[in-house]
N, C-alpha and C. Protein backbone atom coordinates (compact mmCIF):
# COMPACT_ATOMS: atom_id res chain seq x y z
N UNK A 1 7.26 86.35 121.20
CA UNK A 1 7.65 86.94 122.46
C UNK A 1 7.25 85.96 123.57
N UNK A 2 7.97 85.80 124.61
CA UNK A 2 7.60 84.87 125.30
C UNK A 2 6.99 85.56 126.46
N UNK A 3 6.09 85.41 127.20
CA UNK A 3 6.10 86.04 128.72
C UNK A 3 5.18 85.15 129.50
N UNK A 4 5.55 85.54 130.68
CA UNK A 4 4.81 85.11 131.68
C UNK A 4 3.70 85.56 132.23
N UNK A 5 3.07 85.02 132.61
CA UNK A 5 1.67 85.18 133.10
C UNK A 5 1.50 85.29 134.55
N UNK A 6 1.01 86.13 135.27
CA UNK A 6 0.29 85.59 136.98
C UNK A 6 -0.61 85.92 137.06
N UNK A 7 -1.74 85.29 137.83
CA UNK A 7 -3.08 85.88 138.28
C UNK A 7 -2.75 85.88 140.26
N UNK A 8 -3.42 87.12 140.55
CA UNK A 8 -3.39 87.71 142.00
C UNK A 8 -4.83 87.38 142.33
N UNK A 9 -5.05 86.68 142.79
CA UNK A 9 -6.35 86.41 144.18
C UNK A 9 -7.58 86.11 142.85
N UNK A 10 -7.19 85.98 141.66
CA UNK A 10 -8.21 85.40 140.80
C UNK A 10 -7.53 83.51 140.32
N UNK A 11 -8.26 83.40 139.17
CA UNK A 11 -7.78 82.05 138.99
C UNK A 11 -7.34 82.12 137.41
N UNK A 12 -6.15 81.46 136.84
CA UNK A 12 -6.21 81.94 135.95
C UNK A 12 -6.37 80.53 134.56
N UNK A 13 -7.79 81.12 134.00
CA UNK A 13 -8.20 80.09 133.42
C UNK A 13 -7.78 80.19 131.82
N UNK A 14 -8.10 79.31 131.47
CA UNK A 14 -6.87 79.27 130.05
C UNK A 14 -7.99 80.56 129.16
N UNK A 15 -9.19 80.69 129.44
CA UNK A 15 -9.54 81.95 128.47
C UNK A 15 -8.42 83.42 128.63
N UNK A 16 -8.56 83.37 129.64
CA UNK A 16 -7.43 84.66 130.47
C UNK A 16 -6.00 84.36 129.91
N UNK A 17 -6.27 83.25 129.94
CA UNK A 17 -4.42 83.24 129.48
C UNK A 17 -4.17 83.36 127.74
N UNK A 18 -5.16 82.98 127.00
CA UNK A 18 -5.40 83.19 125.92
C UNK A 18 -5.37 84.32 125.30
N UNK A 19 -6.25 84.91 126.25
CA UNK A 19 -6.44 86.49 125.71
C UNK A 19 -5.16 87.16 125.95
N UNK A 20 -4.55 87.38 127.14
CA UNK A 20 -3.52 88.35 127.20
C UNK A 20 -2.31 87.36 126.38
N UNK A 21 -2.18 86.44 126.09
CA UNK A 21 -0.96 85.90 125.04
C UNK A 21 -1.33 86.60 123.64
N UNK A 22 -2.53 86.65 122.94
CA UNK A 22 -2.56 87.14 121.92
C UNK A 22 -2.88 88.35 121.84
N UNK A 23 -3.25 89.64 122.98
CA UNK A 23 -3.10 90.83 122.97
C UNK A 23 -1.77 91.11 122.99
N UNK A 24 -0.53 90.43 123.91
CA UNK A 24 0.61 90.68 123.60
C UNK A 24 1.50 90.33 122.55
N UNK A 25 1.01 89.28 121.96
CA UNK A 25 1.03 89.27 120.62
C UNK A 25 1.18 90.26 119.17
N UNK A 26 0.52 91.08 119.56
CA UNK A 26 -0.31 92.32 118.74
C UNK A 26 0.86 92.89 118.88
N UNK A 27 1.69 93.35 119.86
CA UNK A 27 2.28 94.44 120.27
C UNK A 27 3.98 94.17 119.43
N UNK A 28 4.13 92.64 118.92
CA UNK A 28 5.63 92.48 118.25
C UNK A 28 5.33 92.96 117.21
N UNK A 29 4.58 93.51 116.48
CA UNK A 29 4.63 94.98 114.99
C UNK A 29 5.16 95.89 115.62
N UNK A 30 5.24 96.13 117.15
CA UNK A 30 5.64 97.86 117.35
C UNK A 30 7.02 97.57 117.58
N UNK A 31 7.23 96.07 118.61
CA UNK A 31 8.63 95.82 118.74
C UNK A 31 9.50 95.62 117.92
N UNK A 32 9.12 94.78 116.49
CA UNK A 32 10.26 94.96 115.61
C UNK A 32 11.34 94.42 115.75
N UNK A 33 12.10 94.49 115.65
CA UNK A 33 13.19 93.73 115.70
C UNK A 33 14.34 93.99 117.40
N UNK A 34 13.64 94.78 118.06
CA UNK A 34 14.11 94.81 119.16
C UNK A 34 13.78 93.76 119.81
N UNK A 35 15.21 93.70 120.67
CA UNK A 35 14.96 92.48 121.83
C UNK A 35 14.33 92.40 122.96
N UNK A 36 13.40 91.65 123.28
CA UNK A 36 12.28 91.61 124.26
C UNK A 36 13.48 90.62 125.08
N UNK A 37 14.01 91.44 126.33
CA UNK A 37 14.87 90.26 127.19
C UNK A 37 13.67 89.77 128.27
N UNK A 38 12.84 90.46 128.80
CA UNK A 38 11.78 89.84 129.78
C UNK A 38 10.07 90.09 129.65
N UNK A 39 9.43 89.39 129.72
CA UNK A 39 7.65 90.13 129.88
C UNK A 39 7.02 89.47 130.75
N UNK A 40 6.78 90.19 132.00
CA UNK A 40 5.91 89.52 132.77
C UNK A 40 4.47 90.40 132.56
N UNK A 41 3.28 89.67 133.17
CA UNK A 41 2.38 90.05 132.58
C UNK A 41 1.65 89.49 134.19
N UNK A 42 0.55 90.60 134.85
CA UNK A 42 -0.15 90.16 136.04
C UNK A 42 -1.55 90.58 135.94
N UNK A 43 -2.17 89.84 135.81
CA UNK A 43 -3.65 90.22 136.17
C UNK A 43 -4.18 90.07 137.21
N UNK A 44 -5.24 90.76 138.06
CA UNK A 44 -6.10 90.26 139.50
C UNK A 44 -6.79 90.99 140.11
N UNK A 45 -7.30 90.72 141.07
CA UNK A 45 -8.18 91.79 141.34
C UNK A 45 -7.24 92.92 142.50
N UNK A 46 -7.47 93.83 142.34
CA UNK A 46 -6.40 95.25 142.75
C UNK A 46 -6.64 94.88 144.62
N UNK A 47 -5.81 95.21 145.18
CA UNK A 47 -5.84 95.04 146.38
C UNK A 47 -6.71 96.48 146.89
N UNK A 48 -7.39 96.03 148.23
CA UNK A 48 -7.77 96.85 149.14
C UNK A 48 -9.29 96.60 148.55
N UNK A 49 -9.97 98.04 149.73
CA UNK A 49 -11.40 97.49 149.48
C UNK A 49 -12.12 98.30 148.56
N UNK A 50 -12.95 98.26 147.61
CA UNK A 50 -13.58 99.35 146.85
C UNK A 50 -15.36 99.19 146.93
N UNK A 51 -15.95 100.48 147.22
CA UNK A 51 -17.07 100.77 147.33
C UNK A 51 -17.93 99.99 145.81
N UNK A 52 -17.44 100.21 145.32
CA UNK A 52 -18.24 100.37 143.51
C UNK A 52 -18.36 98.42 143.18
N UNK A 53 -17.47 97.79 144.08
CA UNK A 53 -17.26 96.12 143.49
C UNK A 53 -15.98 96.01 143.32
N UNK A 54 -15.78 94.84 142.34
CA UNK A 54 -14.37 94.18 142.22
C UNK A 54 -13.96 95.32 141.22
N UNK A 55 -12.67 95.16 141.31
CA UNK A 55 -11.96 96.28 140.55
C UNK A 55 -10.61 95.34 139.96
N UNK A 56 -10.59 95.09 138.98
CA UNK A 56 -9.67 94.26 138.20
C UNK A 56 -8.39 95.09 137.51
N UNK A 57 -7.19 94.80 137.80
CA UNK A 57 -5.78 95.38 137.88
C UNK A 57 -5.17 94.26 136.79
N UNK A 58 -4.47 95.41 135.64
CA UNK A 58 -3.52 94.46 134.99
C UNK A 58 -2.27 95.19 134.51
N UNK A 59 -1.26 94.59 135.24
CA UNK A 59 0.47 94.85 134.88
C UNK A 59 1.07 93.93 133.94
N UNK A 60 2.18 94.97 132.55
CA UNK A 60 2.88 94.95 132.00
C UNK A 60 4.26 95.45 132.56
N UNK A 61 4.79 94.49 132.77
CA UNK A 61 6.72 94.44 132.73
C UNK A 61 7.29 94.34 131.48
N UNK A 62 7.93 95.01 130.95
CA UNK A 62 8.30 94.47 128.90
C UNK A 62 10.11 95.29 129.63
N UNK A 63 11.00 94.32 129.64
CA UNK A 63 12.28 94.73 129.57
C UNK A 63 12.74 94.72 128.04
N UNK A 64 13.09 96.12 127.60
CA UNK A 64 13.93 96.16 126.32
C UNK A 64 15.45 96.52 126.63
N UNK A 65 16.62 96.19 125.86
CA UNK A 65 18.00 97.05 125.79
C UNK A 65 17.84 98.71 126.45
N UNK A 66 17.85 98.44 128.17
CA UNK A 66 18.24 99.89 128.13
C UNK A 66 17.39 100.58 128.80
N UNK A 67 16.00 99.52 128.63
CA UNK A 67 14.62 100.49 129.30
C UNK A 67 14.05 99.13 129.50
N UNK A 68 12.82 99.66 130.98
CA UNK A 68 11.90 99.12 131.26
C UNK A 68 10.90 99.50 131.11
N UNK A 69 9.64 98.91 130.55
CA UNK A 69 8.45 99.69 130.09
C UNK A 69 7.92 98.92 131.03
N UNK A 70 7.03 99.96 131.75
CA UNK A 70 5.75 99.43 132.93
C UNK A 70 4.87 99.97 132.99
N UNK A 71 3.06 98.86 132.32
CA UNK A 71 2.09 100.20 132.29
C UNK A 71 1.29 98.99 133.27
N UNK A 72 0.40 99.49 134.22
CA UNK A 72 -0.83 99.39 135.30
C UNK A 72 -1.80 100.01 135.31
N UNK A 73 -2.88 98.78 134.68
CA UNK A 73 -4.10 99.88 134.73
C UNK A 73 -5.23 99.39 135.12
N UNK A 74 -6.55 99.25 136.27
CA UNK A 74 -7.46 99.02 136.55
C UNK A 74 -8.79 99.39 136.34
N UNK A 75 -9.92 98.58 135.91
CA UNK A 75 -10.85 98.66 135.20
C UNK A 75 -11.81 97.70 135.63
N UNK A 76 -13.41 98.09 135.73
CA UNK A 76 -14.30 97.43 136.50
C UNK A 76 -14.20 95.46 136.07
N UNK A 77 -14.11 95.60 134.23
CA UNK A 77 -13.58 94.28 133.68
C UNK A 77 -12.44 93.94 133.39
N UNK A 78 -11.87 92.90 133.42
CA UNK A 78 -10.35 92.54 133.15
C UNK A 78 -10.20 92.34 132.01
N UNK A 79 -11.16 92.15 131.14
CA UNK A 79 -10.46 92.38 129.90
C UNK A 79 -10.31 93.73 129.08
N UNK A 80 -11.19 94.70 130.41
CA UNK A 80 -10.89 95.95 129.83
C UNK A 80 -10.05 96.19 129.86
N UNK A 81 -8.92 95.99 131.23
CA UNK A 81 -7.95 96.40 131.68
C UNK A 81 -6.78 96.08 131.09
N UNK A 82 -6.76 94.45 130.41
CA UNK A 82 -5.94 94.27 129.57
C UNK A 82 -5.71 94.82 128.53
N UNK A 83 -6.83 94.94 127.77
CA UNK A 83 -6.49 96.00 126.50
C UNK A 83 -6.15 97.38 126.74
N UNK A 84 -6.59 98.00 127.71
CA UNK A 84 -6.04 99.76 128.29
C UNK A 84 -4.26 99.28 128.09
N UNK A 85 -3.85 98.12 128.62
CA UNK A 85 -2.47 98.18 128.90
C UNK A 85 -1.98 97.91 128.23
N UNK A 86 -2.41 97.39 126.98
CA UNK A 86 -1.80 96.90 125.71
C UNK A 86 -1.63 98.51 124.97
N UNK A 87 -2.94 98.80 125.15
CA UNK A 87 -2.80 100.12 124.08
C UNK A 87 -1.73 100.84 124.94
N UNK A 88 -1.88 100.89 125.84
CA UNK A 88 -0.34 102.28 126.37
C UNK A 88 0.25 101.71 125.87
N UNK A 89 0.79 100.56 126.53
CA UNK A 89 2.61 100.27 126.40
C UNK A 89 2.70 99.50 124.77
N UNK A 90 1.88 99.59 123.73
CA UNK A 90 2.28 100.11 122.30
C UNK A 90 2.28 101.59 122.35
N UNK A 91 1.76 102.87 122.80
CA UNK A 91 2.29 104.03 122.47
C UNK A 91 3.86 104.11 123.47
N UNK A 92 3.99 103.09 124.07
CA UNK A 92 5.36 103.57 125.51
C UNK A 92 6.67 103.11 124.31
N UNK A 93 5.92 101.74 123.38
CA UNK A 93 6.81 100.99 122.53
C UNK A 93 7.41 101.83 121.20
N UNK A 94 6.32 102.85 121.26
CA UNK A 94 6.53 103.81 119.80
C UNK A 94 7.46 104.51 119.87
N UNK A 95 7.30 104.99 121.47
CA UNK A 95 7.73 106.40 121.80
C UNK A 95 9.89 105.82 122.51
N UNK A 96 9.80 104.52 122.74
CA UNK A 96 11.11 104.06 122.99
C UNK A 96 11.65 103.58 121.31
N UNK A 97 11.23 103.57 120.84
CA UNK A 97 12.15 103.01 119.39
C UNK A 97 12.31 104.69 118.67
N UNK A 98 11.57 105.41 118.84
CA UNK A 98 11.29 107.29 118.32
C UNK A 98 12.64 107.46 119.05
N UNK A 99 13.25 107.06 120.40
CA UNK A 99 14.47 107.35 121.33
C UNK A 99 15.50 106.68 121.09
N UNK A 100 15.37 105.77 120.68
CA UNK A 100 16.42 104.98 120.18
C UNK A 100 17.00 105.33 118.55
N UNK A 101 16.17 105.12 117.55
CA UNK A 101 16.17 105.80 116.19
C UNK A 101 17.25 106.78 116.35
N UNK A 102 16.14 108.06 117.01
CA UNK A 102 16.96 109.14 117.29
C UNK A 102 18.24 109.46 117.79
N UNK A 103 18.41 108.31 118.43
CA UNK A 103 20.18 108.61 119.39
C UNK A 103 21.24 107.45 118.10
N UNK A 104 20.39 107.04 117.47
CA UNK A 104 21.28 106.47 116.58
C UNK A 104 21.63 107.26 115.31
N UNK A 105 20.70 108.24 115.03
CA UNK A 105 21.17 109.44 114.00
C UNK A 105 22.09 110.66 114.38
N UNK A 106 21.40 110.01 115.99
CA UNK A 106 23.01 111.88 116.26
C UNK A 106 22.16 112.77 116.88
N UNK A 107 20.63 112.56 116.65
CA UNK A 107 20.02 113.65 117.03
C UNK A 107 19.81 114.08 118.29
């Protein structure tokens, strides 16, 4: 799968880029043989101001045939945040091939 990468108001150092290439990685068992036409992928720190510290934000764009899957999720660490978004958008990935399957049986 190919995708792109951005970092927002952080820097993005090849560990970061490492990690979210091979967490998205993980996720072509759910895709299967569907076509991945786009993946952008954003990590950074979330805009505005927060009491608690930095607050680290990470977006999934995954264009499939038909649908756009978009999960955003922020977390005190960024690599928490990356994996929160991996794990949704494999259940978003389950739950679009469960829709597709299905409209291909009739059901």
């Amino acid at each position: 799968m190919q995708i792109r990468i951005k970092a927002t108001k952080i820097e993005l150092t090849p560990e970061i880029k490492d990690y979210v290439q091979k967490k998205m990685d993980m996720l072509d068992k759910y895709v299967g043989t569907f076509k991945v036409l786009n993946c952008d992928v954003e990590v950074g720190l979330a805009v505005g101001s927060h009491q608690s510290g930095q607050i680290y934000r990470a977006e999934v764009n995954l264009e499939l045939p038909g649908e756009l899957l978009r999960v955003e999720k922020t977390e005190v660490e960024l690599f928490k945040a990356i994996d929160k978004v991996k794990d949704h958008l494999a259940e978003m990935i389950k739950k679009y091939k469960g829709k597709v399957i299905d409209k291909a049986r009739g059901k």
